[in-house]
C-alpha atoms as a PDB file:
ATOM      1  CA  UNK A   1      41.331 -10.471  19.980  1.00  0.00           C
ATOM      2  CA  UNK A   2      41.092 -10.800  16.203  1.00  0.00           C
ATOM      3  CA  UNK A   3      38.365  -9.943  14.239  1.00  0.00           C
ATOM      4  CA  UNK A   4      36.070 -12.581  13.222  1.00  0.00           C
ATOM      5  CA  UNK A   5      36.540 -12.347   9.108  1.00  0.00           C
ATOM      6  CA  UNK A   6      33.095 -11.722   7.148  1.00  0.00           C
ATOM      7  CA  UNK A   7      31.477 -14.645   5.548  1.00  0.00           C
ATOM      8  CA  UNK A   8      30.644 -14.817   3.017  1.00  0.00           C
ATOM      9  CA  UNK A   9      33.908 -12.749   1.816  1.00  0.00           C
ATOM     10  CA  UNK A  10      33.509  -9.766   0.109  1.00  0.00           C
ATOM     11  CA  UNK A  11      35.347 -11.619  -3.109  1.00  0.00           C
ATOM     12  CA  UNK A  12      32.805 -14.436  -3.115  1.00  0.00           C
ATOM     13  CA  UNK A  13      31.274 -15.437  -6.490  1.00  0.00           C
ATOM     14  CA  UNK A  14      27.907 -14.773  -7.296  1.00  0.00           C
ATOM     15  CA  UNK A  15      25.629 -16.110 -10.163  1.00  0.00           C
ATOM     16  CA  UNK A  16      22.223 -16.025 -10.738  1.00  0.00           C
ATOM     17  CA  UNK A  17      20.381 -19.870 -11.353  1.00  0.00           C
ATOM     18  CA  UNK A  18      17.094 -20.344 -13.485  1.00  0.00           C
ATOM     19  CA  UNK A  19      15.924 -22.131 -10.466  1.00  0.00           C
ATOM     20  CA  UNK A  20      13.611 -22.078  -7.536  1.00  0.00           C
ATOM     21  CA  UNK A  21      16.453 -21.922  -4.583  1.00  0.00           C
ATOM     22  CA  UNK A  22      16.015 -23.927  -1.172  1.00  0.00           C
ATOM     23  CA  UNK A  23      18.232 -24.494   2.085  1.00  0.00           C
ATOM     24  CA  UNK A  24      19.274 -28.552   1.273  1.00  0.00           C
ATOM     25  CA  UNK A  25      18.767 -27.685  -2.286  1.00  0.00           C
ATOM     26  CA  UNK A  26      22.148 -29.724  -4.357  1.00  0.00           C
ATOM     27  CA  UNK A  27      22.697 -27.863  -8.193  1.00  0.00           C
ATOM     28  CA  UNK A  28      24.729 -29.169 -10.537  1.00  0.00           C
ATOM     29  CA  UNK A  29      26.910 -26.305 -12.588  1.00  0.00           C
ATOM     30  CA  UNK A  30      28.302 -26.567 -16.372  1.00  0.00           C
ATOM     31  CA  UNK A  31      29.348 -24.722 -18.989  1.00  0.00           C
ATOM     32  CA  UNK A  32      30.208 -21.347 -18.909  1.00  0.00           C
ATOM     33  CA  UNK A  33      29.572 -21.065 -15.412  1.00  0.00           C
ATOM     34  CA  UNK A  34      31.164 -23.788 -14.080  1.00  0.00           C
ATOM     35  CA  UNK A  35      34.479 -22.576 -16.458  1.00  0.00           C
ATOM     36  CA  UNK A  36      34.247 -19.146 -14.368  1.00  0.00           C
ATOM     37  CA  UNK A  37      34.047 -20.765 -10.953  1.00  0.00           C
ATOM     38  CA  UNK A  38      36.620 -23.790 -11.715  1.00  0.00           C
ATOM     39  CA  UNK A  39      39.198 -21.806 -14.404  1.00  0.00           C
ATOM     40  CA  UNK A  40      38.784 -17.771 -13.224  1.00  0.00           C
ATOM     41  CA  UNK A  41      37.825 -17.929  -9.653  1.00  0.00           C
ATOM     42  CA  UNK A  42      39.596 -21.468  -9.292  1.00  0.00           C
ATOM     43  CA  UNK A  43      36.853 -23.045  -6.293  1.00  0.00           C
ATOM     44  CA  UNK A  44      36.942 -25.793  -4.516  1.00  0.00           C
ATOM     45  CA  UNK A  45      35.188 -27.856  -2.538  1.00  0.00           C
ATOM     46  CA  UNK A  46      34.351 -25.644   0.587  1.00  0.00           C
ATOM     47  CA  UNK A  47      34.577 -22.693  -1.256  1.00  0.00           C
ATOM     48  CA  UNK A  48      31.370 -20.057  -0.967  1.00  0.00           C
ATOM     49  CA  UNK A  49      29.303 -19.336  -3.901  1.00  0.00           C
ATOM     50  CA  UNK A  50      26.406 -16.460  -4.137  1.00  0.00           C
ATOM     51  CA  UNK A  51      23.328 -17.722  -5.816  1.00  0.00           C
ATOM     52  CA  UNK A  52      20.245 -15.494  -7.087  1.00  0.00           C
ATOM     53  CA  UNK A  53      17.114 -16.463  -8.417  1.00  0.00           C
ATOM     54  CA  UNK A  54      14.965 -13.936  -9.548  1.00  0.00           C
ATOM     55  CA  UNK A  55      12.152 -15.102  -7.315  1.00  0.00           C
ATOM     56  CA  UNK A  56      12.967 -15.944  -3.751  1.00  0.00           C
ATOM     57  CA  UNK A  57      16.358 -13.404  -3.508  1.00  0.00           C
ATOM     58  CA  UNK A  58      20.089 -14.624  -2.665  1.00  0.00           C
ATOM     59  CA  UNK A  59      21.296 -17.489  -1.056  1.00  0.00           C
ATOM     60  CA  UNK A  60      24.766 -19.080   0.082  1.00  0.00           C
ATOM     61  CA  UNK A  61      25.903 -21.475  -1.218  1.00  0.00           C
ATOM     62  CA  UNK A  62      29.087 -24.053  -0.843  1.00  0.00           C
ATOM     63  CA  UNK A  63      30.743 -26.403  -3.342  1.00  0.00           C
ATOM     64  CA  UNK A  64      30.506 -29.740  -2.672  1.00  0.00           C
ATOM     65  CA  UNK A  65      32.224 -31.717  -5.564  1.00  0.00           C
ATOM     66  CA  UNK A  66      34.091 -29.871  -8.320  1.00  0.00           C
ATOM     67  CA  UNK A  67      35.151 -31.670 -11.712  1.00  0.00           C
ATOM     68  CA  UNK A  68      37.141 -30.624 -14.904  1.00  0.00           C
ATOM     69  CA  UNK A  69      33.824 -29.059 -16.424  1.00  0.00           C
ATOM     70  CA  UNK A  70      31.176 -28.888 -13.420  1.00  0.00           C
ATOM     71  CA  UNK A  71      30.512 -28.432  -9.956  1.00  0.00           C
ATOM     72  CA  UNK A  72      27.652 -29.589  -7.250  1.00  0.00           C
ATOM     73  CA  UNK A  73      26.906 -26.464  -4.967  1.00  0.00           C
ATOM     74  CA  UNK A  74      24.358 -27.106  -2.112  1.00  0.00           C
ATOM     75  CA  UNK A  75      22.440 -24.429  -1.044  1.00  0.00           C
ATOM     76  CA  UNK A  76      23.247 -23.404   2.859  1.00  0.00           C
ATOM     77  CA  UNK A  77      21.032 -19.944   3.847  1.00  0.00           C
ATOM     78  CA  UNK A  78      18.977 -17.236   3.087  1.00  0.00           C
ATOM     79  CA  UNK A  79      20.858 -13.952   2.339  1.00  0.00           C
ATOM     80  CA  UNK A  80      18.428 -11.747   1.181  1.00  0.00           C
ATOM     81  CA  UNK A  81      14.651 -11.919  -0.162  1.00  0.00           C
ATOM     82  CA  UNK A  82      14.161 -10.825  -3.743  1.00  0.00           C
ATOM     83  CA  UNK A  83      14.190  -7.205  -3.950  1.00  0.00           C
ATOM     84  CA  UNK A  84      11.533  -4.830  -4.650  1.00  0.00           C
ATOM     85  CA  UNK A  85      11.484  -2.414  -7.815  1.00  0.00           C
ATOM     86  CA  UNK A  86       9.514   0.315  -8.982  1.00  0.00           C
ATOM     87  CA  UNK A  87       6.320  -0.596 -11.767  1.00  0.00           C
ATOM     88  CA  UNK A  88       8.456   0.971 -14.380  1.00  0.00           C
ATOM     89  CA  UNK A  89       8.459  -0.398 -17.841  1.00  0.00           C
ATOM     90  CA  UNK A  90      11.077   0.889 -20.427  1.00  0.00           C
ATOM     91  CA  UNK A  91       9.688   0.859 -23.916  1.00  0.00           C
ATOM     92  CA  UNK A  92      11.942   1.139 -26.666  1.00  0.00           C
ATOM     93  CA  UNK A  93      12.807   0.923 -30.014  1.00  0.00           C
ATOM     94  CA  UNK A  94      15.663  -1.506 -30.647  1.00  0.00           C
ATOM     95  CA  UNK A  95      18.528   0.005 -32.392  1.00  0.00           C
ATOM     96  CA  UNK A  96      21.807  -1.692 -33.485  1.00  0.00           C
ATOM     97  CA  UNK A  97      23.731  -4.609 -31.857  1.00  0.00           C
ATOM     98  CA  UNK A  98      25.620  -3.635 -29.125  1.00  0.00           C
ATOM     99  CA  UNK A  99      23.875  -0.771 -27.945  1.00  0.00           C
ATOM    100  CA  UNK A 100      20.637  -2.593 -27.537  1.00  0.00           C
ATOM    101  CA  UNK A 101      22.863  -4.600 -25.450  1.00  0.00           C
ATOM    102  CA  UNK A 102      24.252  -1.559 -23.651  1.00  0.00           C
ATOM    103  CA  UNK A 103      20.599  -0.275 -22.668  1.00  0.00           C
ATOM    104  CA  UNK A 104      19.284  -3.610 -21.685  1.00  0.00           C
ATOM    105  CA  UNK A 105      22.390  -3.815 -19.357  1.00  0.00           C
ATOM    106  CA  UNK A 106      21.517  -0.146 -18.463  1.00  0.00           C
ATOM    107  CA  UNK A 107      17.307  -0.362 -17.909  1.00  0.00           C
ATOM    108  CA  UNK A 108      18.941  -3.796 -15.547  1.00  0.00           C
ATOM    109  CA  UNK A 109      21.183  -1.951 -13.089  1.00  0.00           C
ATOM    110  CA  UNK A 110      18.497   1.013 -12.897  1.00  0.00           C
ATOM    111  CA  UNK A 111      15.811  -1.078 -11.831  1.00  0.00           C
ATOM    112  CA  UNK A 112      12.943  -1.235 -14.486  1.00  0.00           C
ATOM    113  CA  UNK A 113      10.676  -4.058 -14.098  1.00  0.00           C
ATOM    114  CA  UNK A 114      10.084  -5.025 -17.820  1.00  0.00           C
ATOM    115  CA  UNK A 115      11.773  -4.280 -21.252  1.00  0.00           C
ATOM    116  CA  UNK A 116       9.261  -3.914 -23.986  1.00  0.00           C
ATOM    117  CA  UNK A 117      11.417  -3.760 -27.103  1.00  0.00           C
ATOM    118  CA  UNK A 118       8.832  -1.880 -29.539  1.00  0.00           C
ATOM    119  CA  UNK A 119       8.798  -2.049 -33.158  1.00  0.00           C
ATOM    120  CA  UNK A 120       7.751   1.273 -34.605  1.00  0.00           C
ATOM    121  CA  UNK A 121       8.076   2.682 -38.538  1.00  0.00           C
ATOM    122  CA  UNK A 122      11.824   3.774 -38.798  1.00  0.00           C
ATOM    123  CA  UNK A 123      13.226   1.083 -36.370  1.00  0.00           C
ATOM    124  CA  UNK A 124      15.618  -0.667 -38.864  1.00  0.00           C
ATOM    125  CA  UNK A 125      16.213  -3.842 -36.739  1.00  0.00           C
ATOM    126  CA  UNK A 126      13.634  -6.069 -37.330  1.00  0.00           C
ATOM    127  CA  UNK A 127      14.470  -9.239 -35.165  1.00  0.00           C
ATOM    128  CA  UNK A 128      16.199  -9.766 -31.518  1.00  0.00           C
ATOM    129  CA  UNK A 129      18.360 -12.212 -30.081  1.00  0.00           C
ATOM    130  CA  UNK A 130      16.595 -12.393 -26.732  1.00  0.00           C
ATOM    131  CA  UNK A 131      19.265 -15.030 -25.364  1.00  0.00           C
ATOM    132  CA  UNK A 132      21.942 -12.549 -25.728  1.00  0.00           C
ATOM    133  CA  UNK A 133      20.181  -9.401 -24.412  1.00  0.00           C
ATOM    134  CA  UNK A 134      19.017 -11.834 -21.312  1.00  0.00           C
ATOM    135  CA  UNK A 135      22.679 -12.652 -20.910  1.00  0.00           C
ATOM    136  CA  UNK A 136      23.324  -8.998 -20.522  1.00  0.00           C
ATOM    137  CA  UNK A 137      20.703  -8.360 -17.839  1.00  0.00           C
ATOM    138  CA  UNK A 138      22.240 -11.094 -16.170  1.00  0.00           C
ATOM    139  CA  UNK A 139      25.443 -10.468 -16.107  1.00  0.00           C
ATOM    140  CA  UNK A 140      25.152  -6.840 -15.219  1.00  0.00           C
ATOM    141  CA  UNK A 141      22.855  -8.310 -12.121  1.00  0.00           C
ATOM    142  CA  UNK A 142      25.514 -10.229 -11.222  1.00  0.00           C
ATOM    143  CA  UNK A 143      27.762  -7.578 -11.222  1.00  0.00           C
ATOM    144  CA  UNK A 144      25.852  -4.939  -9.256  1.00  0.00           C
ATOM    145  CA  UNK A 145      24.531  -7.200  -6.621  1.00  0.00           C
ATOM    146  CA  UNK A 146      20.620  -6.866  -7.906  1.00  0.00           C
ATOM    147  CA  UNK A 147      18.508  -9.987  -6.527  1.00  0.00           C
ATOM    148  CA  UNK A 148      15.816  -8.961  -9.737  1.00  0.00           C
ATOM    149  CA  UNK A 149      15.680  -9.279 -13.354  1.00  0.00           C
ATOM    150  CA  UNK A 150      13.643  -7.495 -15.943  1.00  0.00           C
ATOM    151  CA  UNK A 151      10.813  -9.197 -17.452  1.00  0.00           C
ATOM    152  CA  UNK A 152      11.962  -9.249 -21.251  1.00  0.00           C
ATOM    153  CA  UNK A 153       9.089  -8.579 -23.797  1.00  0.00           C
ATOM    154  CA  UNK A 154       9.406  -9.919 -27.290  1.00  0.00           C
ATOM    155  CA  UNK A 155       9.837  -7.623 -30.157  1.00  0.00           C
ATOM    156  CA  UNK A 156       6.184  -5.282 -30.074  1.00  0.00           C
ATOM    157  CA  UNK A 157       4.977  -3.162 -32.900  1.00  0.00           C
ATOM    158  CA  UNK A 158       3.788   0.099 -31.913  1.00  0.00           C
ATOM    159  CA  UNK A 159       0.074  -0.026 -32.706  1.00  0.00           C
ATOM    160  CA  UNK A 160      -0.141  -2.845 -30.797  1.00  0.00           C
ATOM    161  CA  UNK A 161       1.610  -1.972 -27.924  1.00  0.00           C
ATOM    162  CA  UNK A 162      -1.033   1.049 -27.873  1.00  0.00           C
ATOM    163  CA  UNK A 163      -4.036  -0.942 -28.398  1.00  0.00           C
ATOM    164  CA  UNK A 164      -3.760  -3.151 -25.562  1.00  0.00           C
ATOM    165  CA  UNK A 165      -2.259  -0.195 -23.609  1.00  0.00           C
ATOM    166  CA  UNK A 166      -3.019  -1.236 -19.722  1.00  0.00           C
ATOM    167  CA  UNK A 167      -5.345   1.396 -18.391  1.00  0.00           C
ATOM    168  CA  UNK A 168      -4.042   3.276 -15.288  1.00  0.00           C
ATOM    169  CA  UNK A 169      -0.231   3.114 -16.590  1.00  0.00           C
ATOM    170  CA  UNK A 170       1.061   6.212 -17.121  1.00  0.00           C
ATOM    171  CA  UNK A 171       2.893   6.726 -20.857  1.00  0.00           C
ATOM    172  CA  UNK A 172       6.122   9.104 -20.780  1.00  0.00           C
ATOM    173  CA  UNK A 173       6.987   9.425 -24.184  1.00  0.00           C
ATOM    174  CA  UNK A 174       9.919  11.434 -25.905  1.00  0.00           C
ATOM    175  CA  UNK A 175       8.276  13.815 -28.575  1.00  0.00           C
ATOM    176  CA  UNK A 176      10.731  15.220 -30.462  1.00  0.00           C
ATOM    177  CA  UNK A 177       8.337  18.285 -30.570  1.00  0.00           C
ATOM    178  CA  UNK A 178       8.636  18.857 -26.949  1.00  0.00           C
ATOM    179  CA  UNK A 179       6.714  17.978 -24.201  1.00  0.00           C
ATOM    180  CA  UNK A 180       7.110  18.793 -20.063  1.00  0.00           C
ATOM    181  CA  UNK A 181      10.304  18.278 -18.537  1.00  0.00           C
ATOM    182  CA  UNK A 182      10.070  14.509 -17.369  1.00  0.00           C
ATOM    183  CA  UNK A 183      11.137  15.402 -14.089  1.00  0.00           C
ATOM    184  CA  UNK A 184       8.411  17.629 -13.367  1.00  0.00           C
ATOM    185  CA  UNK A 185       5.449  15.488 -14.653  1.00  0.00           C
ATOM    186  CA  UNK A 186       6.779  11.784 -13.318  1.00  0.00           C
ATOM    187  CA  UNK A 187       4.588  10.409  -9.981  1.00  0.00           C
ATOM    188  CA  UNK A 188       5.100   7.255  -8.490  1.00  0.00           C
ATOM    189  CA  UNK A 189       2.659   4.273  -9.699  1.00  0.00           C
ATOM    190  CA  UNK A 190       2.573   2.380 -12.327  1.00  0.00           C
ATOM    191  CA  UNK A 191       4.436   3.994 -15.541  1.00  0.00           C
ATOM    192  CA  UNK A 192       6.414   3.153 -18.995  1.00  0.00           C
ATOM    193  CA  UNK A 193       8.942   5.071 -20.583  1.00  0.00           C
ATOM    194  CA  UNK A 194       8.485   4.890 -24.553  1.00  0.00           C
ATOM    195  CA  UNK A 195      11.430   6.019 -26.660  1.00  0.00           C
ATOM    196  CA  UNK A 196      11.717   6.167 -30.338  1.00  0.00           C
ATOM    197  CA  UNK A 197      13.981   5.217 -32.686  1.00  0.00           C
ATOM    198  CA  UNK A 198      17.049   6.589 -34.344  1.00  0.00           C
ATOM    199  CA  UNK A 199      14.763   9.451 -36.915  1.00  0.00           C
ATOM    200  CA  UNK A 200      12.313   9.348 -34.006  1.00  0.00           C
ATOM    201  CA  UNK A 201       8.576   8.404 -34.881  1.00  0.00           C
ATOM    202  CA  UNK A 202       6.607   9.862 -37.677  1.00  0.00           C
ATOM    203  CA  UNK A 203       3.549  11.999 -37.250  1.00  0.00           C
ATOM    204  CA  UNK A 204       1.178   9.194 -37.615  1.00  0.00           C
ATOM    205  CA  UNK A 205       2.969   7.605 -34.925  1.00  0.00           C
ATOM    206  CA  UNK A 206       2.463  10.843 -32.457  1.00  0.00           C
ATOM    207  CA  UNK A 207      -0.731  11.117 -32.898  1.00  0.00           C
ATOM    208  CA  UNK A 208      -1.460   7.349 -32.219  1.00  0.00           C
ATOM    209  CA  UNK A 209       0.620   7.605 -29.065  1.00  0.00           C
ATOM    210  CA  UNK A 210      -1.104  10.818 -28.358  1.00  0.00           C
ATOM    211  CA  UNK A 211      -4.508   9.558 -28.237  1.00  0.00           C
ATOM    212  CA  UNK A 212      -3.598   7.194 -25.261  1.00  0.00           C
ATOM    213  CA  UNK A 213      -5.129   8.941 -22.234  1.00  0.00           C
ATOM    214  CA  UNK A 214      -2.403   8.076 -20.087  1.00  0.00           C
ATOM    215  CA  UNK A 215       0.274   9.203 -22.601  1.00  0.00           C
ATOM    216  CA  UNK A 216       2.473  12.450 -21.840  1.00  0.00           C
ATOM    217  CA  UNK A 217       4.608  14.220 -23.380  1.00  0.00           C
ATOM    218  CA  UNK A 218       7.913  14.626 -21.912  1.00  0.00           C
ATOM    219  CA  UNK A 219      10.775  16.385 -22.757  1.00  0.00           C
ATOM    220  CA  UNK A 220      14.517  15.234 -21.677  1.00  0.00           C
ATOM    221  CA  UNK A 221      16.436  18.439 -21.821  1.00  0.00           C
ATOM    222  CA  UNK A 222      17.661  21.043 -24.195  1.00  0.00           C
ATOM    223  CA  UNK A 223      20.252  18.607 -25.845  1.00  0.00           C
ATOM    224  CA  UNK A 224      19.962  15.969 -28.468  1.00  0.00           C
ATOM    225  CA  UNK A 225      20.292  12.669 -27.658  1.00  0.00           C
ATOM    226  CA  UNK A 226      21.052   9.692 -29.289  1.00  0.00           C
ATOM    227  CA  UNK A 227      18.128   6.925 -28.596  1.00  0.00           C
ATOM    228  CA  UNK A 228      20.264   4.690 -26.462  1.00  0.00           C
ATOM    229  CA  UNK A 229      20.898   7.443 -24.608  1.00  0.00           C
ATOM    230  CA  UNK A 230      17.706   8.858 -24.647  1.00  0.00           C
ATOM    231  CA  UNK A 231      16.441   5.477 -22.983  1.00  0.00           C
ATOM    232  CA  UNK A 232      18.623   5.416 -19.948  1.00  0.00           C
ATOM    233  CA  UNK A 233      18.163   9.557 -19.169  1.00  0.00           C
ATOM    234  CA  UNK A 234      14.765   8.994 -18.624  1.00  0.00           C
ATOM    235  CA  UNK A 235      14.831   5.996 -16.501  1.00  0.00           C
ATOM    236  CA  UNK A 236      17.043   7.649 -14.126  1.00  0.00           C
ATOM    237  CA  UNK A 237      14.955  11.026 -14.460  1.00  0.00           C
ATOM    238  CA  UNK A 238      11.740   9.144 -13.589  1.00  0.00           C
ATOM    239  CA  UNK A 239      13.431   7.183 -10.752  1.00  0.00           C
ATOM    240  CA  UNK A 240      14.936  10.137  -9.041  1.00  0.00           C
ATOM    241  CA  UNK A 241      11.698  12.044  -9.451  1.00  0.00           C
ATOM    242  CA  UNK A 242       9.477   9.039  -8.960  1.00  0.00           C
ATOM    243  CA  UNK A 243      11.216   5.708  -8.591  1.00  0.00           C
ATOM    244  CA  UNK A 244      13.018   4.390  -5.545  1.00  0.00           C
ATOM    245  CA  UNK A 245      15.654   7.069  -5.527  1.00  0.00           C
ATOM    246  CA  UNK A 246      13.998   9.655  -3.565  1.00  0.00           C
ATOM    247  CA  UNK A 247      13.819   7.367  -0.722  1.00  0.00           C
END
């Protein structure tokens, strides 16, 4: 006797939707991704759709009506519930277009909870585009089969991001004077990863940081690293020594 064939296929679609999903629920679909289902993955009516929605996990969907430039899905079942991610926070100085992009893309497919873009004294952008880096989290979600988004901070200066620092949360930051390997010092619970910018931060800067009590210095290695790549080292130092890798 034949196999029965897995459904949904393995080559189903799958998008995520700014919107509370339900069994029954009908969506309508435009624009960009309506073009991907109706011109790239060429769906029609019957055709299985993966939906995500950052709160209540994945969902199956079908299309129901499909147009020149949109679609109706309805929602059929439950996949998955949202998943679960460590209470890491990546804080980091934004550095130039494109790899900003690359390490919110990055911090998404690792797992970090919330992006805190911090403005500190050498940063030399001065402004986001928060629509395009949410794109990027969103895409690489939909790409690596993640059910959860980052929570996307607006642009922070430093000495605010200190002053209100959340007692309790433990601060790994990157001191270009050294500082315990981040492997060794990383324990599960709430924690942030700060990371300077490109010239790292100045003295002043340290010593501010320093005086957190929850701060700690951390070292990532023997090497230099560029900041970009500075940011996504640590994450996946503190989530194999801490996160959800060692389980």
């Amino acid at each position: 006797m034949p196999a029965t064939p897995a459904w949904p296929p393995d080559s189903t679609p799958r998008l995520f939707v700014d919107a509370a999903l339900a069994a029954g629920a009908a969506l309508s679909v435009d624009g960009a991704q309506a073009h991907y289902l109706l011109a790239v993955m060429r769906a029609k009516p019957g055709a299985p759709v993966r939906l995500f929605d950052d709160r209540s996990g994945e969902w199956l969907a079908t299309v129901t009506e499909a147009g020149r430039r949109s679609l109706t899905l309805t929602v059929d079942a439950h996949l998955a519930p949202r998943e679960a991610v460590p209470d890491l926070w990546l804080c980091a100085a934004p550095i130039k277009r494109g790899r900003i992009d690359w390490v919110a893309e990055k911090a998404t497919e690792l797992g970090v909870a919330r992006l805190v873009p911090v403005a500190t004294r050498r940063t030399v952008v001065d402004r986001l585009n928060a629509d395009r880096l949410r794109a990027h989290m969103v895409e690489a979600a939909e790409q690596c089969e993640r059910t959860a988004l980052p929570e996307l901070a607006p642009l922070t200066p430093l000495a605010a991001l200190l002053a209100a620092w959340p007692g309790g949360r433990a601060l790994y930051f990157a001191d270009e004077e050294g500082g315990a390997p981040l492997a060794g010092v990383a324990r599960p619970g709430a924690a942030a990863i700060l990371i300077g910018p490109e010239g790292g931060f100045t003295a002043e800067e340290r010593t501010a940081i320093r005086a957190v009590p929850d701060a700690v210095a951390v070292s990532l290695g023997p090497r230099i690293l560029r900041a970009d790549t500075a940011a996504v080292a640590a994450v996946a130092l503190w989530m194999a020594a801490a996160g959800d890798w060692i389980k």
